[in-house]
C-alpha atoms as a PDB file:
ATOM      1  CA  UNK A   1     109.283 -54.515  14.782  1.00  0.00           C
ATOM      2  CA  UNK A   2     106.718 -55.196  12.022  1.00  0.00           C
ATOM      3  CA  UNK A   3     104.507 -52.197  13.582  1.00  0.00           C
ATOM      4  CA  UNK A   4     107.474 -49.437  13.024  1.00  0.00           C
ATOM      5  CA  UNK A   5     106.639 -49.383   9.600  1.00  0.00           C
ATOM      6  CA  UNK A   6     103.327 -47.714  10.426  1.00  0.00           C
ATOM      7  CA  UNK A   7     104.468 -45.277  13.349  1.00  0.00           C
ATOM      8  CA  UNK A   8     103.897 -42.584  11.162  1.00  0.00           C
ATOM      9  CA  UNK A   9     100.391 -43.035  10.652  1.00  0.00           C
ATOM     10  CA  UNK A  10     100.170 -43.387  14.936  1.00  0.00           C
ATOM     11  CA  UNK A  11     101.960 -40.535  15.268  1.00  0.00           C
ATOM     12  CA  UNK A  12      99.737 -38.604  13.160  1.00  0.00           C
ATOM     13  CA  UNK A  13      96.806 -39.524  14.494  1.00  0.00           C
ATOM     14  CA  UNK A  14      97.956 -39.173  17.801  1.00  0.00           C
ATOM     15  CA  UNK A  15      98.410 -35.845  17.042  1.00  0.00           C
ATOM     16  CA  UNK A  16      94.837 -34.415  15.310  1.00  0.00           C
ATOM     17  CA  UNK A  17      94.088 -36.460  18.567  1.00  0.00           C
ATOM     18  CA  UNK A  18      95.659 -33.951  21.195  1.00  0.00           C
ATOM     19  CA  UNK A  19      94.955 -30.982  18.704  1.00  0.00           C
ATOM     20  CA  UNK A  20      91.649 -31.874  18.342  1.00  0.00           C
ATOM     21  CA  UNK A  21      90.829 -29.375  16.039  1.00  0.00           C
ATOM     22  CA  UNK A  22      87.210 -28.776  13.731  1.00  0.00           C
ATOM     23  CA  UNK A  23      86.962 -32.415  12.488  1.00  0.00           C
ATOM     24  CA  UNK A  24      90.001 -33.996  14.088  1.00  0.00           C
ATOM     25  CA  UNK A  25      87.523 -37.513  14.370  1.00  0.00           C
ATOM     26  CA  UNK A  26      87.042 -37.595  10.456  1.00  0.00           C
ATOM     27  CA  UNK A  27      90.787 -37.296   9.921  1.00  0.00           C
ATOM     28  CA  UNK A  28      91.073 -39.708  12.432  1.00  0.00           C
ATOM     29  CA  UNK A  29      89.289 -42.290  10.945  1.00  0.00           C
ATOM     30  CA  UNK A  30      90.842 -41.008   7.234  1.00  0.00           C
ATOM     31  CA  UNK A  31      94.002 -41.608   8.288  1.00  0.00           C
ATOM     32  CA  UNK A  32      92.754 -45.501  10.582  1.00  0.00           C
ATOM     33  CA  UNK A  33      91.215 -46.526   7.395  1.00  0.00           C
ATOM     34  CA  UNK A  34      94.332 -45.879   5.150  1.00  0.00           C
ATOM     35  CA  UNK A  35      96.330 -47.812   7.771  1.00  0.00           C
ATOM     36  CA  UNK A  36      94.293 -50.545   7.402  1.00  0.00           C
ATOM     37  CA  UNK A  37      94.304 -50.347   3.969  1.00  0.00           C
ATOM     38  CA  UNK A  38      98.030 -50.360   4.007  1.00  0.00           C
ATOM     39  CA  UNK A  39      98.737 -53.349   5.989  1.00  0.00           C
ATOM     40  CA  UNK A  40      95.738 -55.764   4.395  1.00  0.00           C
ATOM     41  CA  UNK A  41      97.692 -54.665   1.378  1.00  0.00           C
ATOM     42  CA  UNK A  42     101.438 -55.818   2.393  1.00  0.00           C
ATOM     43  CA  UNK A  43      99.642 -59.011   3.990  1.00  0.00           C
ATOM     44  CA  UNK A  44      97.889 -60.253   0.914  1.00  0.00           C
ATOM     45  CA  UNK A  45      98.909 -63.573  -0.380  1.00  0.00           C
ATOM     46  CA  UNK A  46      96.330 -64.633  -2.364  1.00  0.00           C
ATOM     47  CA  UNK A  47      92.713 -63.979  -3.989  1.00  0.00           C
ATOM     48  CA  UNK A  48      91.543 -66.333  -1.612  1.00  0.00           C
ATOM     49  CA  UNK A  49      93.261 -63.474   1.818  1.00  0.00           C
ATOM     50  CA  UNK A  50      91.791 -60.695  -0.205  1.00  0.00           C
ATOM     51  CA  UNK A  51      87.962 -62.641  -0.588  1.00  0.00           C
ATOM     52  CA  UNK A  52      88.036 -63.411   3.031  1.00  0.00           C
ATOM     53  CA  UNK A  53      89.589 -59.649   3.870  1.00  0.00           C
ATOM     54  CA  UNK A  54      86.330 -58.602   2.428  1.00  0.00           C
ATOM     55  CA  UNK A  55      84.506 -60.654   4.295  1.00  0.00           C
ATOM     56  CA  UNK A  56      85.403 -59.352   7.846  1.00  0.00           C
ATOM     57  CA  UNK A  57      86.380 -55.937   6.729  1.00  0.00           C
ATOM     58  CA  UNK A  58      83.472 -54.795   8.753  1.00  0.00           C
ATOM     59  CA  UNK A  59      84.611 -57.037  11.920  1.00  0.00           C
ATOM     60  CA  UNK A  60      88.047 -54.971  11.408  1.00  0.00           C
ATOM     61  CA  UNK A  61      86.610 -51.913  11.262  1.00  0.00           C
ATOM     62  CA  UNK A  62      84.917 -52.411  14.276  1.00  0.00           C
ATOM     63  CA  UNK A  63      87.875 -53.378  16.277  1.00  0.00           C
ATOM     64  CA  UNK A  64      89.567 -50.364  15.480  1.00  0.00           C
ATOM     65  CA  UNK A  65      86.605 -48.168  16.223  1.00  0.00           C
ATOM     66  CA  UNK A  66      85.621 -49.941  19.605  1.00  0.00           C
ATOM     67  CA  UNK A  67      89.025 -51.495  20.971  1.00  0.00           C
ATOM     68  CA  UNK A  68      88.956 -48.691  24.085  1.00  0.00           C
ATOM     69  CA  UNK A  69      85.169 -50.029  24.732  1.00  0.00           C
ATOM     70  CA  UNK A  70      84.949 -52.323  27.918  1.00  0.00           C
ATOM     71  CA  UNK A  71      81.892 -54.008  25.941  1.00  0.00           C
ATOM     72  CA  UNK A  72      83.939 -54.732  22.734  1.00  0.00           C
ATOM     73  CA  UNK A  73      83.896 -58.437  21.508  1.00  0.00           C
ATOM     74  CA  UNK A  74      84.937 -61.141  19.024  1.00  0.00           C
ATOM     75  CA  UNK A  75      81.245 -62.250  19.280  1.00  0.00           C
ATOM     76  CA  UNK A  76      80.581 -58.266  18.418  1.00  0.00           C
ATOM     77  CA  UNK A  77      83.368 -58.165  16.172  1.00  0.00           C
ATOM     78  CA  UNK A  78      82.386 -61.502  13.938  1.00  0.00           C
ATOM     79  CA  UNK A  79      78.623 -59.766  13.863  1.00  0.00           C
ATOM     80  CA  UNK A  80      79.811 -56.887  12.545  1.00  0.00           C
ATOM     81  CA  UNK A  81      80.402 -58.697   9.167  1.00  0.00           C
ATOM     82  CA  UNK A  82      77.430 -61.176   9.628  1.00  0.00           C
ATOM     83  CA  UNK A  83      79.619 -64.069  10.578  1.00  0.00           C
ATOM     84  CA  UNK A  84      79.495 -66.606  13.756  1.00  0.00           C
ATOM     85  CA  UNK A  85      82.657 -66.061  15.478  1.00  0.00           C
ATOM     86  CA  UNK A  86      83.829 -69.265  14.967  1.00  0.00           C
ATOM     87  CA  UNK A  87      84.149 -68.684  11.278  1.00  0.00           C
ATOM     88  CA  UNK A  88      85.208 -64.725  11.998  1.00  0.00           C
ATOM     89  CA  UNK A  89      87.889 -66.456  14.005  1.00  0.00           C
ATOM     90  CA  UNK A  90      89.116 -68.466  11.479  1.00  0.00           C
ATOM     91  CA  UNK A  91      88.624 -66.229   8.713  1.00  0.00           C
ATOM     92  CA  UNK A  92      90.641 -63.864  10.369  1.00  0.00           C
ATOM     93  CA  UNK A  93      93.611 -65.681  11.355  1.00  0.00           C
ATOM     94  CA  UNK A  94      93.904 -66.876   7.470  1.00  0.00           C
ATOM     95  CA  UNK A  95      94.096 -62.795   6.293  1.00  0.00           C
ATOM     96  CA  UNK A  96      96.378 -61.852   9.065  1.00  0.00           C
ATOM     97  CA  UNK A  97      97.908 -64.667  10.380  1.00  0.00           C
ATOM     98  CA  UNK A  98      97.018 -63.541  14.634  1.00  0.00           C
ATOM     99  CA  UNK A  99      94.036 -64.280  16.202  1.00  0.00           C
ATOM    100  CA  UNK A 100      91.601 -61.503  16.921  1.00  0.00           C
ATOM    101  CA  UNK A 101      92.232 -61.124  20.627  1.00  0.00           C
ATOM    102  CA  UNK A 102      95.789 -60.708  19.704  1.00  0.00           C
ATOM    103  CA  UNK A 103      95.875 -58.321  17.102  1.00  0.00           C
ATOM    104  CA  UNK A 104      93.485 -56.421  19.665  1.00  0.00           C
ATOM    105  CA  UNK A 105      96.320 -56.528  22.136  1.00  0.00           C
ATOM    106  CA  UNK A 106      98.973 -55.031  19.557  1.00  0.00           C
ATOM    107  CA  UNK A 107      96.457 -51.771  18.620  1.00  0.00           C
ATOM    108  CA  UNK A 108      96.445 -51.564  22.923  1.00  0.00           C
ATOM    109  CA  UNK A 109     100.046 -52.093  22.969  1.00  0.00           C
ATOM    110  CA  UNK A 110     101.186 -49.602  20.326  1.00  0.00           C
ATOM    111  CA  UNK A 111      98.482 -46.732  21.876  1.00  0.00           C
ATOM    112  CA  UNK A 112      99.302 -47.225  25.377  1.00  0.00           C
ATOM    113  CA  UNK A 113     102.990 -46.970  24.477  1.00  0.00           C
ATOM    114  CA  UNK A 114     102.197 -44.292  22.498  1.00  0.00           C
ATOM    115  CA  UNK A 115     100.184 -42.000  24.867  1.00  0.00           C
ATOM    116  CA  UNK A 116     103.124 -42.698  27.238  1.00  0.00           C
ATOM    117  CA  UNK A 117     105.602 -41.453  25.218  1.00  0.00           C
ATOM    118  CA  UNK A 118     103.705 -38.400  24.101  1.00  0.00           C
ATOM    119  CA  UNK A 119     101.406 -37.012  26.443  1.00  0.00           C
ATOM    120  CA  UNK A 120     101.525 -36.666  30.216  1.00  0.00           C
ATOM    121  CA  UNK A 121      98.623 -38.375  31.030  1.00  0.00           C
ATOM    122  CA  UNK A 122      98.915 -40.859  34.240  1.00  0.00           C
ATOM    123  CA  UNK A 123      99.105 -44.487  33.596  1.00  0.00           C
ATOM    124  CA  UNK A 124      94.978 -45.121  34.961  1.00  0.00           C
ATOM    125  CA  UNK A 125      94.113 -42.707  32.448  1.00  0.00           C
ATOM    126  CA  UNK A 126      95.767 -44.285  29.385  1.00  0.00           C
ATOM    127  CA  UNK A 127      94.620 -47.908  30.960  1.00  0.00           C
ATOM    128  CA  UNK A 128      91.075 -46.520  30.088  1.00  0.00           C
ATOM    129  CA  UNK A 129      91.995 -44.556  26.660  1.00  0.00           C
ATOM    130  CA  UNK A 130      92.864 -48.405  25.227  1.00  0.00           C
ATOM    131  CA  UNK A 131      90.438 -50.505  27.015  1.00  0.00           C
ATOM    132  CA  UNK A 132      91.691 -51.658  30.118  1.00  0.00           C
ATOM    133  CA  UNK A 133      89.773 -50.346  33.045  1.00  0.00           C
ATOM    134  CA  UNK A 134      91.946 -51.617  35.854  1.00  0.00           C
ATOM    135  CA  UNK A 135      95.147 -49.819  36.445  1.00  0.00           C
ATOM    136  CA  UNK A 136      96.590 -52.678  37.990  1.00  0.00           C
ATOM    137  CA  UNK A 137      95.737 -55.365  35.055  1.00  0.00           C
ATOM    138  CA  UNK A 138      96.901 -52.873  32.550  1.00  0.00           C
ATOM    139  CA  UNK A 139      99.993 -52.200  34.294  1.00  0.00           C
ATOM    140  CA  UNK A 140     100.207 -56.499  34.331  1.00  0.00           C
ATOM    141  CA  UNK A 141      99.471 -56.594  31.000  1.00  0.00           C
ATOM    142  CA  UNK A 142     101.566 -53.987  29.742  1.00  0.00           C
ATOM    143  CA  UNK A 143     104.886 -55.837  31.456  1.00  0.00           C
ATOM    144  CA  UNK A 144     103.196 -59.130  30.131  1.00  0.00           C
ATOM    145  CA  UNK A 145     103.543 -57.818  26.416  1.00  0.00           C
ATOM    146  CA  UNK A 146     106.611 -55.212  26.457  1.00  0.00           C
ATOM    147  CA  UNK A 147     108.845 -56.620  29.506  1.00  0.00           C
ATOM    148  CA  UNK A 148     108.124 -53.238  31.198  1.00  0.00           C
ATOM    149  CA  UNK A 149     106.161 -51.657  33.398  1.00  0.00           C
ATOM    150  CA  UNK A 150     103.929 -48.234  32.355  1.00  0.00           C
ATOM    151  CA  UNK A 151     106.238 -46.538  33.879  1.00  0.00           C
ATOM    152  CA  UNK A 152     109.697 -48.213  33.527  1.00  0.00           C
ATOM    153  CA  UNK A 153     108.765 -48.049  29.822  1.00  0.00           C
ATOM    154  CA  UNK A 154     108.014 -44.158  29.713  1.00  0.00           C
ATOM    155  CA  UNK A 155     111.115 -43.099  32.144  1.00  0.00           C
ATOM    156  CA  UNK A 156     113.183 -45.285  29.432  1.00  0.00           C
ATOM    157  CA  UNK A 157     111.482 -43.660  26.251  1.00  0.00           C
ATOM    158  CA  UNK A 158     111.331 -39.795  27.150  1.00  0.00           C
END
């Protein structure tokens, strides 16, 4: 529920995506960087949230640019800003109140559902477009996290 507030920024994305127009990967990352900027906002409690935001800001943008990449990690991630992941980790659950791993698995979530909803591309392909190499894991891990299979879910969404 708390990700419907940003389906318009998905959607939009998802679209320059398909369209792929002249600079569809700048507007891409326009648009991923005002998300973000959007929901560190809303999720802000304190000067201390916003002091450690800043402090794995880099870590977040890294997730978002490498969650499809098999070789992503929270060891990469917590580099990213310079940190050991032990203190990423805890860092991060402080600002957004998940751990990594499973705000990872909501931006996999909310594309894969996505990309079955709006495009026709088979489930092995959209396992790989969010990061999941094995059809059959992503199609367990889908059900896992939505209560549906790939498919179930996009026969019940069209």
């Amino acid at each position: 529920k708390k990700w419907e507030s940003y389906e318009s920024y998905f959607f939009n994305m998802l679209e320059k995506y398909i369209i792929a127009d002249f600079g569809y990967k700048t507007e891409l990352k326009a648009i991923l960087y005002t998300l973000i900027n959007k929901i560190i906002k809303e999720r802000m409690l304190s000067g201390e949230s916003e002091r450690n935001y800043r402090k794995i800001k880099n870590s977040i943008l890294y997730i978002h640019e490498n969650y499809t990449d098999v070789e992503m990690s929270i060891a990469k991630a917590a580099a990213a800003s310079g940190l050991s992941e032990v203190h990423f980790r805890r860092l991060f659950k402080e600002v957004f109140k998940t751990s990594p791993l499973s705000y990872i698995t909501q931006i996999r979530i909310k594309k894969a559902k996505e990309l079955l909803v709006h495009t026709e591309y088979q489930v092995g392909e959209i396992s790989g477009m969010v990061g999941i190499f094995d059809e059959v894991y992503f199609s367990k891990f889908f059900k896992k996290h939505t209560g549906k299979t790939p498919n179930e879910y996009r026969k019940e969404e069209i």
